[in-house]
N, C-alpha and C. Protein backbone atom coordinates (compact mmCIF):
# COMPACT_ATOMS: atom_id res chain seq x y z
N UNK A 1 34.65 -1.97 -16.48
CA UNK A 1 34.91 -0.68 -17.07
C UNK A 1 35.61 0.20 -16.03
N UNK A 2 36.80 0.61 -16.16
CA UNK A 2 37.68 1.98 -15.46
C UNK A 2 37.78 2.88 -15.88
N UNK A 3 37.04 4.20 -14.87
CA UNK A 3 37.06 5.19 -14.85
C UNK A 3 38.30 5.67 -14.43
N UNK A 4 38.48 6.55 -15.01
CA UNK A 4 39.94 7.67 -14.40
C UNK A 4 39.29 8.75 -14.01
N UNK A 5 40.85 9.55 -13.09
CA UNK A 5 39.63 10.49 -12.22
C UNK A 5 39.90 11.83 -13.36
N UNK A 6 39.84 11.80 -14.53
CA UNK A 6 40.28 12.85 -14.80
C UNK A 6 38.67 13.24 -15.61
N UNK A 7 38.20 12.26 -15.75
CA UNK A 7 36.48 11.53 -16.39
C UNK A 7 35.25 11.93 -15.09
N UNK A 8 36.19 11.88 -13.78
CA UNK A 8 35.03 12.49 -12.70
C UNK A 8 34.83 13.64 -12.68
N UNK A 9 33.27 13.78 -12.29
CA UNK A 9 32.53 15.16 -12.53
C UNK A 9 32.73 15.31 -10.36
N UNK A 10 32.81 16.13 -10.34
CA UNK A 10 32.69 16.19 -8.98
C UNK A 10 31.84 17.80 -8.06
N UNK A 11 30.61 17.65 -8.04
CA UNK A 11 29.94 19.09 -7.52
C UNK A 11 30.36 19.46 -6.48
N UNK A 12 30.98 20.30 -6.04
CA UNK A 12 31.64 20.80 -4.98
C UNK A 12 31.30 22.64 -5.40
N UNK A 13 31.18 22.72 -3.83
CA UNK A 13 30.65 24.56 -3.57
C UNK A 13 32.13 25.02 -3.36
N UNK A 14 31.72 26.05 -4.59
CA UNK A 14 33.25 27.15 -4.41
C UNK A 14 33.89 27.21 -2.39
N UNK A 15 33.05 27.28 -1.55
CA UNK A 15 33.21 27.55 -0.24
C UNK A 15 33.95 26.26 0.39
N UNK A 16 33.97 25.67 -0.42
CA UNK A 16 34.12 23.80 0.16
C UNK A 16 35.36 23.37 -0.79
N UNK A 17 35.94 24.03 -1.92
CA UNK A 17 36.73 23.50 -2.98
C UNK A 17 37.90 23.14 -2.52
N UNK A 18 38.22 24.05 -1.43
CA UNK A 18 40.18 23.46 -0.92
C UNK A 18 39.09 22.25 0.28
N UNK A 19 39.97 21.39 0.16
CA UNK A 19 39.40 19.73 1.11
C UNK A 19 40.00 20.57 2.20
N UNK A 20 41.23 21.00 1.87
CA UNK A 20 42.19 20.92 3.36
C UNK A 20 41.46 22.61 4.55
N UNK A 21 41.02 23.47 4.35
CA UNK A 21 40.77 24.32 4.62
C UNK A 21 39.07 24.72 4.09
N UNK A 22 38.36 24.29 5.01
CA UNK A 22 36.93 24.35 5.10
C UNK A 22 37.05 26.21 5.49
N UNK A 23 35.93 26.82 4.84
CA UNK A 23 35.70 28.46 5.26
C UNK A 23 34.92 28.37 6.87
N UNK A 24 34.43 29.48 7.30
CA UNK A 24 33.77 29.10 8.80
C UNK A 24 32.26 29.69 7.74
N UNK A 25 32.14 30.35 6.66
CA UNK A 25 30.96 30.06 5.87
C UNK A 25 30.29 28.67 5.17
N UNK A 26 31.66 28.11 4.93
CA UNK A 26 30.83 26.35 4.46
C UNK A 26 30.31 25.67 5.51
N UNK A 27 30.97 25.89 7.01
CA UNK A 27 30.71 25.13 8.03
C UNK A 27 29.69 25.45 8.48
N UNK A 28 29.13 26.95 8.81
CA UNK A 28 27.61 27.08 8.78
C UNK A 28 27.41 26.44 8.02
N UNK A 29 26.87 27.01 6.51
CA UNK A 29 26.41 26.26 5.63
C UNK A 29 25.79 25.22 5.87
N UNK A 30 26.65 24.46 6.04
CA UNK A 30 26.73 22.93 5.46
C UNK A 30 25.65 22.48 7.27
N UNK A 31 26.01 22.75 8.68
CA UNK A 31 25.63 22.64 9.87
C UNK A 31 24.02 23.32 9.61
N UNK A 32 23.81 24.43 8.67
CA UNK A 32 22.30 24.79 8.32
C UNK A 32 21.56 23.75 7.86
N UNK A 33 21.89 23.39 6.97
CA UNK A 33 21.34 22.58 6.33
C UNK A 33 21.21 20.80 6.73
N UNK A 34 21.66 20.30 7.30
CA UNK A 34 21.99 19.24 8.17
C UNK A 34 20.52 19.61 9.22
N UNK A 35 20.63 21.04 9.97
CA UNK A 35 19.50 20.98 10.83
C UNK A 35 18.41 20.98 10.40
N UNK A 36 18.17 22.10 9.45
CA UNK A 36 17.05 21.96 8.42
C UNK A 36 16.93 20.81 7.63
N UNK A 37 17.47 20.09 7.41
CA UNK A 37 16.99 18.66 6.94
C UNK A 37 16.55 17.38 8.05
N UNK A 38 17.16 17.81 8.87
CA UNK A 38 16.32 17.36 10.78
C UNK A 38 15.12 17.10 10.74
N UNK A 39 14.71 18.43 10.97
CA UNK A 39 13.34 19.11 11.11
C UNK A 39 12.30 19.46 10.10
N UNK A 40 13.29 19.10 8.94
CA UNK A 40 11.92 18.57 7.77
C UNK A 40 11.33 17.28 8.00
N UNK A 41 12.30 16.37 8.33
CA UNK A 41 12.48 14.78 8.22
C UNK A 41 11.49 14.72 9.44
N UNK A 42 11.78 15.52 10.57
CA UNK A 42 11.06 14.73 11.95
C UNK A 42 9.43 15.28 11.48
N UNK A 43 9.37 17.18 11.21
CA UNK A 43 7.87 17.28 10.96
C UNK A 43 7.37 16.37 9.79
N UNK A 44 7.71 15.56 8.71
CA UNK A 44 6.95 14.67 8.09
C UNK A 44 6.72 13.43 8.75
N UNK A 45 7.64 13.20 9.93
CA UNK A 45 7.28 11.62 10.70
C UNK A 45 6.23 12.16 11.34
N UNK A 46 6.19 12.82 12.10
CA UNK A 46 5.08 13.58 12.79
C UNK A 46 3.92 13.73 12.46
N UNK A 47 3.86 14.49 11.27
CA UNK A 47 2.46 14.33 10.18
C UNK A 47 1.84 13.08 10.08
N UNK A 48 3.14 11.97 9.45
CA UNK A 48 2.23 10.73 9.54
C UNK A 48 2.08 10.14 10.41
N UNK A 49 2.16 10.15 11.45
CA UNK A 49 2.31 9.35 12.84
C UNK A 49 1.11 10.00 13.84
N UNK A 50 1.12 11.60 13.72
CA UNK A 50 -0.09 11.88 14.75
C UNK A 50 -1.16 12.34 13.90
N UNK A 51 -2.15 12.27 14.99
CA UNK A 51 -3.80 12.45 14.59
C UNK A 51 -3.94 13.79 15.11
N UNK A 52 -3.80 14.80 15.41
CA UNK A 52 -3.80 16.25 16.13
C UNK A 52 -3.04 16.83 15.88
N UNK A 53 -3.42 18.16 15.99
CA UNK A 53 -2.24 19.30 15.97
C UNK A 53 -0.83 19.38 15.00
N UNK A 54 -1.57 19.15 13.84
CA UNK A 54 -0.59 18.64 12.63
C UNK A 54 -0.10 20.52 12.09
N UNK A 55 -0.40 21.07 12.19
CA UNK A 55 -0.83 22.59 11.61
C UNK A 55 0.95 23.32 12.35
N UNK A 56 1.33 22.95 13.23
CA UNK A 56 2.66 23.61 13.77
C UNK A 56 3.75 22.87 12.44
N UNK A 57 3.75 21.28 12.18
CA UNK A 57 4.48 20.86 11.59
C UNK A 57 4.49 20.96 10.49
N UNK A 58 3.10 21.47 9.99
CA UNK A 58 2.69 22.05 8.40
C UNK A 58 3.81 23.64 8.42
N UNK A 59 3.27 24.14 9.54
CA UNK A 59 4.01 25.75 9.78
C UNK A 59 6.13 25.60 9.58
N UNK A 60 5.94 24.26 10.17
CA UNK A 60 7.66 24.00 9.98
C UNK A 60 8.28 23.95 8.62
N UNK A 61 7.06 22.74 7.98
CA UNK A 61 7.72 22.41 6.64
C UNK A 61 7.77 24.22 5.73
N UNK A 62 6.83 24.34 5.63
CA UNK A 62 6.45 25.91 5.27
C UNK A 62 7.61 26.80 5.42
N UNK A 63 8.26 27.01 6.43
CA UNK A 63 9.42 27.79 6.84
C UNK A 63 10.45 27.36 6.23
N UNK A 64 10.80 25.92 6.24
CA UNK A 64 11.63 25.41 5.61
C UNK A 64 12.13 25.27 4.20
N UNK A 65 10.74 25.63 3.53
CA UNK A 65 10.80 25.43 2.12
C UNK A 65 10.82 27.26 1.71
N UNK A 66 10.46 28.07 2.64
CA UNK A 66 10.95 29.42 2.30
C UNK A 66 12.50 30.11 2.14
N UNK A 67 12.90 29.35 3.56
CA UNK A 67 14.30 29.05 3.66
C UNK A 67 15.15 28.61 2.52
N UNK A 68 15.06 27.90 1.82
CA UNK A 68 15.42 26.86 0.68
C UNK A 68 15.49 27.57 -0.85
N UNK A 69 14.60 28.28 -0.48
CA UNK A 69 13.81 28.70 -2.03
C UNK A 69 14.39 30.28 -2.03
N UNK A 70 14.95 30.28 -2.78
CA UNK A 70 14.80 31.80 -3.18
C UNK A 70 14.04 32.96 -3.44
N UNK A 71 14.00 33.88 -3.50
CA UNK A 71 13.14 34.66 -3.34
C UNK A 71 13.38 35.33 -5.03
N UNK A 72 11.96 35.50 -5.60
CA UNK A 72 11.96 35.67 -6.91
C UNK A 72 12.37 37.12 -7.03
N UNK A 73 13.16 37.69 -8.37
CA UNK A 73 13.31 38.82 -8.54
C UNK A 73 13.23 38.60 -9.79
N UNK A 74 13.18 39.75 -10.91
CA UNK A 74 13.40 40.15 -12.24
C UNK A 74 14.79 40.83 -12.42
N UNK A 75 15.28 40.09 -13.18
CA UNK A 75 16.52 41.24 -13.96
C UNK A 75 16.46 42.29 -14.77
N UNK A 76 17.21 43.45 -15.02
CA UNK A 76 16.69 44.58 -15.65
C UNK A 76 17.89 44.65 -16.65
């Protein structure tokens, strides 16, 4: 079965849409999130791997998922 690309869905962030010209906002972006996905990844090896002092890497994931998450509002 051939797909054509006219049939591809492709998710791309308005900040990221020209290939040829990255913003210096996607490049944070994108370098945020890369680290923060680091340091989720290492505090869950961590969790399962040590017997002590698990409570800093609990404090990481925690930050991380505040980070991530939006902050609730109501519309009026």
């Amino acid at each position: 079965m051939e797909e054509k690309d006219d049939e591809k869905i492709w998710l791309i962030s308005d900040c990221c849409r020209n290939k040829n010209n990255l913003s210096k906002a996607c490049i944070k972006y994108i370098i945020q999130v890369l680290i923060l996905n680091i340091v989720l990844v290492f505090s869950l090896i961590q969790i399962s791997i040590t017997d002590n002092n698990k409570e800093i890497y609990f404090s990481l994931i925690s930050t991380i998922i505040g980070i991530f998450l939006p902050s609730p509002h109501m519309n009026e």
